[in-house]
PDB file of N, CA and C in Angstrom:
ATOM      1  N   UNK A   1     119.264 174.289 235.220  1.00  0.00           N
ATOM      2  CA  UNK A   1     120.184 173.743 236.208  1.00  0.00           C
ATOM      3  C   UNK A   1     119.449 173.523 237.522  1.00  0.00           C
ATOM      4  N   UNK A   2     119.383 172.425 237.818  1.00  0.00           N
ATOM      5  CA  UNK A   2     118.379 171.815 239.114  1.00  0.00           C
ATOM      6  C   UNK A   2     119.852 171.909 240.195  1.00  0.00           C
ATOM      7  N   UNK A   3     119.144 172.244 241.304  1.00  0.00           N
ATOM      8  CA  UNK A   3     120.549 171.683 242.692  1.00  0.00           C
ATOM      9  C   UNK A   3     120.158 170.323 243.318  1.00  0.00           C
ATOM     10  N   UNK A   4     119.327 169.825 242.850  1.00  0.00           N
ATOM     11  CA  UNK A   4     119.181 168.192 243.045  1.00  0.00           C
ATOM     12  C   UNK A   4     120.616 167.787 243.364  1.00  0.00           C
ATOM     13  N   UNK A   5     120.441 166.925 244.684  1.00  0.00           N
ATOM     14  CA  UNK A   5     121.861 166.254 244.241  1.00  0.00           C
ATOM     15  C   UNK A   5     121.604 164.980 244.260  1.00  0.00           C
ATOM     16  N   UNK A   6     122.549 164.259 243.221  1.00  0.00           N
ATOM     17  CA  UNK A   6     122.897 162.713 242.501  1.00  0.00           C
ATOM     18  C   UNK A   6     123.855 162.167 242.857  1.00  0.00           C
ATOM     19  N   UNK A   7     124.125 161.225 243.007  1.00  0.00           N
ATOM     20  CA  UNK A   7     125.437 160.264 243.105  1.00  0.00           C
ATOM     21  C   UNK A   7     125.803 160.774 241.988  1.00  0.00           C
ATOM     22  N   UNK A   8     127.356 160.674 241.952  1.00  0.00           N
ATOM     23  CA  UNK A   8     128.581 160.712 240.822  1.00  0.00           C
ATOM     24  C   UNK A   8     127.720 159.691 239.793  1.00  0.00           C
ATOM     25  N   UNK A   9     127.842 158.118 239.990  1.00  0.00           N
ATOM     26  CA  UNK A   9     127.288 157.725 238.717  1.00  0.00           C
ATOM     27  C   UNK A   9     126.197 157.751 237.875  1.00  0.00           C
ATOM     28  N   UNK A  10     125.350 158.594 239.043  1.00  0.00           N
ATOM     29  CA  UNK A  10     124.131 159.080 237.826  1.00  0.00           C
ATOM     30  C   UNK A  10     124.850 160.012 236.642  1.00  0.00           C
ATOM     31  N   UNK A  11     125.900 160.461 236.333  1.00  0.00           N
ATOM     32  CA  UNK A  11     126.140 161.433 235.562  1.00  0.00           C
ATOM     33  C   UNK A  11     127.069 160.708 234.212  1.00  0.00           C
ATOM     34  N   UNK A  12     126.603 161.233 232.935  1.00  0.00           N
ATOM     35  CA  UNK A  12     126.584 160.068 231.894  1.00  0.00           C
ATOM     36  C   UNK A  12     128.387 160.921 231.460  1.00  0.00           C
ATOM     37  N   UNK A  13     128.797 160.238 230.317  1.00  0.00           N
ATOM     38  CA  UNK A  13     130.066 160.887 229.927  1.00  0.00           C
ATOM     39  C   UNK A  13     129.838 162.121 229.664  1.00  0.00           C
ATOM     40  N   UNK A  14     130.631 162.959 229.631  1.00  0.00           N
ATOM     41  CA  UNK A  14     130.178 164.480 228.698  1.00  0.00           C
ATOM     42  C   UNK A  14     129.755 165.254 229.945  1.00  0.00           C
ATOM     43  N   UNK A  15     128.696 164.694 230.450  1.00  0.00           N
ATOM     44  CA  UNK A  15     128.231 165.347 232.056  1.00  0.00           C
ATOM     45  C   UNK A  15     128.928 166.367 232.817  1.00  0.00           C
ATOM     46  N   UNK A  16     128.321 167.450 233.474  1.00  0.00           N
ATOM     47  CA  UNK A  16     129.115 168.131 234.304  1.00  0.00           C
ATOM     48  C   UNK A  16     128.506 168.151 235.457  1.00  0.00           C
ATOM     49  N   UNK A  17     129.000 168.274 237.034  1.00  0.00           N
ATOM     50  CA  UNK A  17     128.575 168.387 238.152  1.00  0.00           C
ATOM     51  C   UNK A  17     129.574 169.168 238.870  1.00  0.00           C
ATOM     52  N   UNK A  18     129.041 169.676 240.346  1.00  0.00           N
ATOM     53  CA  UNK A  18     129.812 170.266 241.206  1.00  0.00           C
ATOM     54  C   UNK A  18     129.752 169.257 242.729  1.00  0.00           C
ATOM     55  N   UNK A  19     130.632 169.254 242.709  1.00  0.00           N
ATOM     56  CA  UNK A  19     130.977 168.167 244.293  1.00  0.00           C
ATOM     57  C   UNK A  19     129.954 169.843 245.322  1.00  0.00           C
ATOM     58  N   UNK A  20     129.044 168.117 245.710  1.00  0.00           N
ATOM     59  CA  UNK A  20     128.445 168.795 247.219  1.00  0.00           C
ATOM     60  C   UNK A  20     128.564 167.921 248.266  1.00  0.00           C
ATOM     61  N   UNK A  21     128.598 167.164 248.366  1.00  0.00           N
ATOM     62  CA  UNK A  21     128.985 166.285 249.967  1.00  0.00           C
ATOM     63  C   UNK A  21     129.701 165.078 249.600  1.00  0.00           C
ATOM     64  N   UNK A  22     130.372 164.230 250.210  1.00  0.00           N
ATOM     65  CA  UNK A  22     130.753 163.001 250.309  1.00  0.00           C
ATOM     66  C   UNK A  22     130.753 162.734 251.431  1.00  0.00           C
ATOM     67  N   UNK A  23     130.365 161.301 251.298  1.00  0.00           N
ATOM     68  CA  UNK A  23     129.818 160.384 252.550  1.00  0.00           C
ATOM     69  C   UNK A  23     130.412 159.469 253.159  1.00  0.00           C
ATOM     70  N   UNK A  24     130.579 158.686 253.954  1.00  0.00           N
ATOM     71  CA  UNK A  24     131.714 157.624 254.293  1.00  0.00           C
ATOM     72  C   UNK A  24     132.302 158.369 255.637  1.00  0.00           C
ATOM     73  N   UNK A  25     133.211 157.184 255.993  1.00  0.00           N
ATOM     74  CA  UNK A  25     134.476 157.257 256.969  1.00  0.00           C
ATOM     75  C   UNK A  25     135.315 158.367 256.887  1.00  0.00           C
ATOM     76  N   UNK A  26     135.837 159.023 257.905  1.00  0.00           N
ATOM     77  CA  UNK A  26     136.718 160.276 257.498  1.00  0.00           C
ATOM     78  C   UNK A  26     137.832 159.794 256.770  1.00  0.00           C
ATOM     79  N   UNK A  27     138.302 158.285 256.624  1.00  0.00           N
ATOM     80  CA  UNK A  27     139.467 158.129 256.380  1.00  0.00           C
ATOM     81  C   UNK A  27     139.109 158.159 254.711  1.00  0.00           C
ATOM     82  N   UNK A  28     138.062 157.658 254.462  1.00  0.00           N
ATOM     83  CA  UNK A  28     137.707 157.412 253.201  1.00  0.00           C
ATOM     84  C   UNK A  28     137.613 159.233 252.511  1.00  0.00           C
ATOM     85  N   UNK A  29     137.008 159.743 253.112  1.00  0.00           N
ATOM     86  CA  UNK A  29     136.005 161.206 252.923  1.00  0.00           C
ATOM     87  C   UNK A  29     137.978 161.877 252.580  1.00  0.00           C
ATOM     88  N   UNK A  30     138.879 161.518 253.512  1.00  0.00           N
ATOM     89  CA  UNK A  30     139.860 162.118 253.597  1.00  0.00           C
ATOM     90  C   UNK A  30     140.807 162.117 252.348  1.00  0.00           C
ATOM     91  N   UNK A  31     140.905 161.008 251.695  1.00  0.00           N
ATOM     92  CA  UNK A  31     141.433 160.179 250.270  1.00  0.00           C
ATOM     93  C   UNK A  31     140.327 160.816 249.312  1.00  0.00           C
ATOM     94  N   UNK A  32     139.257 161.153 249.658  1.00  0.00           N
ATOM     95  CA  UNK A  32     138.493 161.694 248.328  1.00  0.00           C
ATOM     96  C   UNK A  32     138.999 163.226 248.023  1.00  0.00           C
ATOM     97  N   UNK A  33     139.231 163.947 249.409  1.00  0.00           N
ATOM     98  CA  UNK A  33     139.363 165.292 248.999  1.00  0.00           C
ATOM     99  C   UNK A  33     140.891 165.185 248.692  1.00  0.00           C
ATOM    100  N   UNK A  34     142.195 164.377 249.235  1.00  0.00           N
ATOM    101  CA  UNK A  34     143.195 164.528 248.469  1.00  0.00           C
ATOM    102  C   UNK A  34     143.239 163.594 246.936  1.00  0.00           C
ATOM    103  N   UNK A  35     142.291 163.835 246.237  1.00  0.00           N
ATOM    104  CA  UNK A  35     142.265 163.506 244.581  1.00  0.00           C
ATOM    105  C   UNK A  35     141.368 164.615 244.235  1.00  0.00           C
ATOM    106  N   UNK A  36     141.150 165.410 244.959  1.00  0.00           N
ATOM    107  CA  UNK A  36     140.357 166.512 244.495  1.00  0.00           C
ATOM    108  C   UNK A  36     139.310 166.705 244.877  1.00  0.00           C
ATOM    109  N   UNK A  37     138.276 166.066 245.297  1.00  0.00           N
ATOM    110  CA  UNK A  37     136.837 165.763 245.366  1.00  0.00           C
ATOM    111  C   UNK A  37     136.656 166.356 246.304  1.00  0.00           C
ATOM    112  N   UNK A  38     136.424 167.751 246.242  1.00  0.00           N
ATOM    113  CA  UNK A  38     136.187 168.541 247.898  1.00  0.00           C
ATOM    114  C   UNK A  38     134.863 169.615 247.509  1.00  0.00           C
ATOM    115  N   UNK A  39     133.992 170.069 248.262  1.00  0.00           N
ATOM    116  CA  UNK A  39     132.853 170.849 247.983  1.00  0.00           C
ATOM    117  C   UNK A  39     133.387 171.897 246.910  1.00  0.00           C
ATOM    118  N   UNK A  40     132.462 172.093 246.380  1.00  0.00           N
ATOM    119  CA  UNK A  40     132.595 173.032 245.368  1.00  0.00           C
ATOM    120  C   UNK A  40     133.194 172.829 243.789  1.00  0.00           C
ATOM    121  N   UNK A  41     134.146 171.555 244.116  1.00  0.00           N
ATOM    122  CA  UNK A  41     134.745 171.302 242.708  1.00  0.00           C
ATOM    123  C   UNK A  41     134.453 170.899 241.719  1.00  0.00           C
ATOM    124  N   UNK A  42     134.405 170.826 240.430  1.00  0.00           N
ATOM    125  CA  UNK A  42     133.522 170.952 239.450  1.00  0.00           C
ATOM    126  C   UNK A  42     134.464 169.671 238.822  1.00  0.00           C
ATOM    127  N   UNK A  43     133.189 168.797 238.181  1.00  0.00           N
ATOM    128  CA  UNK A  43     133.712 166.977 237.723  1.00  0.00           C
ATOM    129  C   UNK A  43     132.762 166.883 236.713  1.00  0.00           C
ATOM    130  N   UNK A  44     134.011 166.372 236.059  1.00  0.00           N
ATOM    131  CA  UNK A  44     133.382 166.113 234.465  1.00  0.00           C
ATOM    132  C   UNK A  44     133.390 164.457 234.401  1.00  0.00           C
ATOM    133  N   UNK A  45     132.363 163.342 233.949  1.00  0.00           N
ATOM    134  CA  UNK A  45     132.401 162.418 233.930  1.00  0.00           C
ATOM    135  C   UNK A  45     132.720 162.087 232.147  1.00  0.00           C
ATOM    136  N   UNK A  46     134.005 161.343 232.284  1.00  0.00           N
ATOM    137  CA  UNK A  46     134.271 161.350 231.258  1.00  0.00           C
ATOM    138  C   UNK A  46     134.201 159.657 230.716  1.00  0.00           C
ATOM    139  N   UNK A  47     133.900 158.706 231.695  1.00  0.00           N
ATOM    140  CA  UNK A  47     133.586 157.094 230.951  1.00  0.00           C
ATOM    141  C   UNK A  47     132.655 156.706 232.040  1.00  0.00           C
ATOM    142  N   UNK A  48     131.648 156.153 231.606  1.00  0.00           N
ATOM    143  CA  UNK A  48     130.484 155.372 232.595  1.00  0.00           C
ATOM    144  C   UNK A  48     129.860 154.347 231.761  1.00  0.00           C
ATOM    145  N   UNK A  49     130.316 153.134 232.109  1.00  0.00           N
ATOM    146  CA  UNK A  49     129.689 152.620 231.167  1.00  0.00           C
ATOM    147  C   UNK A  49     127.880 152.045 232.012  1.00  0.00           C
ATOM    148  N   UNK A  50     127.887 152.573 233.036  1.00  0.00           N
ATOM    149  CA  UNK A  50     126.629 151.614 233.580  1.00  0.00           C
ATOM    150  C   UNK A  50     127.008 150.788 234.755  1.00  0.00           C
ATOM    151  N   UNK A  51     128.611 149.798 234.718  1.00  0.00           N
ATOM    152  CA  UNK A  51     128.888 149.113 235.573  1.00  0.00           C
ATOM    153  C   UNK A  51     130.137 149.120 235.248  1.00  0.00           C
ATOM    154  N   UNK A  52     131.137 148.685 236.687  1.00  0.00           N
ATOM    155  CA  UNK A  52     132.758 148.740 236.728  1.00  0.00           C
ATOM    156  C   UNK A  52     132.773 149.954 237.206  1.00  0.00           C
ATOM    157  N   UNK A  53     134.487 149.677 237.032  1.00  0.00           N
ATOM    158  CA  UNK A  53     135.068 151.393 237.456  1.00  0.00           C
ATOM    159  C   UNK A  53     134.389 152.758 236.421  1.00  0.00           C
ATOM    160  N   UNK A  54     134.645 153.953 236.772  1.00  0.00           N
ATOM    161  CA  UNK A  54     133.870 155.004 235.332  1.00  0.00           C
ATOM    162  C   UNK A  54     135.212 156.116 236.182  1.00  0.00           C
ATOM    163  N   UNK A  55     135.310 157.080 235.174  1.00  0.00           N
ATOM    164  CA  UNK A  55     136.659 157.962 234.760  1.00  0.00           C
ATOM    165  C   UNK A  55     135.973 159.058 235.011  1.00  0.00           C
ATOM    166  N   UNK A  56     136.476 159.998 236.344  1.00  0.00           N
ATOM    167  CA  UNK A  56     135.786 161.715 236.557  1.00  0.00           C
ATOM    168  C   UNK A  56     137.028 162.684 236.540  1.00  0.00           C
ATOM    169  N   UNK A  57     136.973 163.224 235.701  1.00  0.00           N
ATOM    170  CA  UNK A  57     137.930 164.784 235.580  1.00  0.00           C
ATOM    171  C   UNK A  57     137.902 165.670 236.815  1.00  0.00           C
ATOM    172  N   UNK A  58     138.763 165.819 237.576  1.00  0.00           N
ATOM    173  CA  UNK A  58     138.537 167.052 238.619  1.00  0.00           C
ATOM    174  C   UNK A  58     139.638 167.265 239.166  1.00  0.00           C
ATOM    175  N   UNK A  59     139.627 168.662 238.669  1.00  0.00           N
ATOM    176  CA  UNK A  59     140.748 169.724 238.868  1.00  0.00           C
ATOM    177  C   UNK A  59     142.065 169.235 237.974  1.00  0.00           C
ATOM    178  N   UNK A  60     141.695 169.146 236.775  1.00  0.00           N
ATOM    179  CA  UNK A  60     142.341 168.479 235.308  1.00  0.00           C
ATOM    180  C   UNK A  60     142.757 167.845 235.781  1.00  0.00           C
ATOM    181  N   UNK A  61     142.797 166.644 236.723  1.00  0.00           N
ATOM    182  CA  UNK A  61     143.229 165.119 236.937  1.00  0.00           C
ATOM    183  C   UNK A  61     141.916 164.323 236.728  1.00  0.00           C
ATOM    184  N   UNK A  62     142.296 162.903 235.792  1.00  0.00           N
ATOM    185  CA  UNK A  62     141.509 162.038 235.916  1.00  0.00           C
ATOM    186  C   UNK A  62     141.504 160.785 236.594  1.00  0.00           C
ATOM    187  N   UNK A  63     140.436 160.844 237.220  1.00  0.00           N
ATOM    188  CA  UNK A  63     140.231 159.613 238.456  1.00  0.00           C
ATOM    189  C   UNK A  63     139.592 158.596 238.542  1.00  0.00           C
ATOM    190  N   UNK A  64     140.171 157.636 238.382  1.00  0.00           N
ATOM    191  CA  UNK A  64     139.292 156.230 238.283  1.00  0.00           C
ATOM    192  C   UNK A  64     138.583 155.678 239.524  1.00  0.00           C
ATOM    193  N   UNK A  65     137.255 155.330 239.207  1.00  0.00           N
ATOM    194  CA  UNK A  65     136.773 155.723 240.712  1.00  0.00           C
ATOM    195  C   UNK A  65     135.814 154.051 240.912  1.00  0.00           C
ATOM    196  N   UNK A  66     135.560 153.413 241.924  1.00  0.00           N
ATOM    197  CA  UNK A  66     135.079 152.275 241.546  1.00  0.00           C
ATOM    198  C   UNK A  66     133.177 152.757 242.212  1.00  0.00           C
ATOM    199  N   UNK A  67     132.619 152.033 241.386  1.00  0.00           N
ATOM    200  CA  UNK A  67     131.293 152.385 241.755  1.00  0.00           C
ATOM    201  C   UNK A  67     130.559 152.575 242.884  1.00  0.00           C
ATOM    202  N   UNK A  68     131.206 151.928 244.108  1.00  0.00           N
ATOM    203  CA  UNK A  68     130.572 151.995 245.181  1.00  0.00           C
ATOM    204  C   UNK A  68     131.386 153.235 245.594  1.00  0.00           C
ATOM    205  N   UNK A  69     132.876 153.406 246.032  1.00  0.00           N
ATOM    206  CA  UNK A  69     133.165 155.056 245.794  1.00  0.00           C
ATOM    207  C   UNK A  69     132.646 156.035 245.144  1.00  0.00           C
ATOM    208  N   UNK A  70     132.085 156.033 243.721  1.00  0.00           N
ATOM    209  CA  UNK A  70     131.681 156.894 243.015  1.00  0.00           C
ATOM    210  C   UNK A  70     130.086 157.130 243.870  1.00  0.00           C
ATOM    211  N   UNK A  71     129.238 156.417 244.489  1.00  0.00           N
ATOM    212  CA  UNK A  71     128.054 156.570 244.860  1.00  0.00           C
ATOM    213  C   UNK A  71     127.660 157.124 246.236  1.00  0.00           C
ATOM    214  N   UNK A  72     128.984 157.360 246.863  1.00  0.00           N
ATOM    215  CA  UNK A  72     129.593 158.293 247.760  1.00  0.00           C
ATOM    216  C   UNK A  72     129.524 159.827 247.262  1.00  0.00           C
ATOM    217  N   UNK A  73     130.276 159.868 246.616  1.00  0.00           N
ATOM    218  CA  UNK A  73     130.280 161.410 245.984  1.00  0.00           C
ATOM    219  C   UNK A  73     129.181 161.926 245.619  1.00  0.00           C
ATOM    220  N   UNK A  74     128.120 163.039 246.041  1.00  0.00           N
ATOM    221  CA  UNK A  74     126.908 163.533 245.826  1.00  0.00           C
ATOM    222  C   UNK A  74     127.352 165.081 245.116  1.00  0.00           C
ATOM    223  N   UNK A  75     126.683 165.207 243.750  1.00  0.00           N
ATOM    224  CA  UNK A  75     126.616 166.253 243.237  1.00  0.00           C
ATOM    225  C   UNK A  75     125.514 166.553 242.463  1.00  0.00           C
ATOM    226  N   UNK A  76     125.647 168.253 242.139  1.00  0.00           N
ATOM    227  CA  UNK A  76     124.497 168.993 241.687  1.00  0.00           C
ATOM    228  C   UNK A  76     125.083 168.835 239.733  1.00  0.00           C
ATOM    229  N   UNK A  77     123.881 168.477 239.220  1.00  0.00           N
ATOM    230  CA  UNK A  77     124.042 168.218 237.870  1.00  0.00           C
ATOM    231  C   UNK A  77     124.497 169.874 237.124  1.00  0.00           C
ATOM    232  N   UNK A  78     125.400 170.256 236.460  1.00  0.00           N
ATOM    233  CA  UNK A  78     125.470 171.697 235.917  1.00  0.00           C
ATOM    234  C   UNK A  78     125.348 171.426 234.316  1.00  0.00           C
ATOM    235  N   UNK A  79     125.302 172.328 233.708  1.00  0.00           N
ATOM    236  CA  UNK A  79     125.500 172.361 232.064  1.00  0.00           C
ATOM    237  C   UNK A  79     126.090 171.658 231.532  1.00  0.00           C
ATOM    238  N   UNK A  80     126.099 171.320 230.358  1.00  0.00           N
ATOM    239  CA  UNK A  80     126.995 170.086 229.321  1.00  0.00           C
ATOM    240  C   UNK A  80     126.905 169.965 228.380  1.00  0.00           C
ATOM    241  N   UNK A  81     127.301 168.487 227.883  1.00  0.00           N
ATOM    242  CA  UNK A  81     126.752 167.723 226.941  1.00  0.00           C
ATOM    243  C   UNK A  81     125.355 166.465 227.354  1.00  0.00           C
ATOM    244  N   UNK A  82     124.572 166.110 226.792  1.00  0.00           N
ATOM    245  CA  UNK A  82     123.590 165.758 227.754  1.00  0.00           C
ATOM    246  C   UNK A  82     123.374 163.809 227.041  1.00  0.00           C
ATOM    247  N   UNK A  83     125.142 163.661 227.062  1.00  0.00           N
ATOM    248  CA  UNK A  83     125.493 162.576 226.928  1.00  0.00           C
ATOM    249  C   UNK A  83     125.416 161.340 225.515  1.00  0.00           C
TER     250      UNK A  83
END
């Protein structure tokens, strides 16, 4: 387990990560943590295809997230499936 941190879409389906920062506008930063996305929370990427929207699990809600949002969200890669 590296603490590297990645953008959300580096992380393939199956993937697990822990939210460490998000970046942006407070208004934006503000809409991420009410869907969950707040330090510490643990996101499972569950559809990525490469390009488009991709599907992250957090805090058993799933969130459709569009790529340039998703590349906002910076997390540390944790244990898994390794896609």
């Amino acid at each position: 387990m590296s603490d590297e941190w990645i953008p959300l879409t580096a992380l393939g389906p199956g993937q697990l990560g822990v939210v460490r920062q998000l970046s942006g506008g407070r208004g934006f930063v503000a809409r991420l943590a009410s869907l969950g996305f707040t330090p510490g929370a643990a996101v499972q990427m569950l559809q990525n295809f490469g390009r488009g929207p991709l599907i992250a699990l957090v805090r058993d809600t799933r969130v459709a997230l569009g790529r340039g949002e998703a590349m906002k969200i910076w997390v540390s890669r944790q244990g898994g499936s390794d896609g």
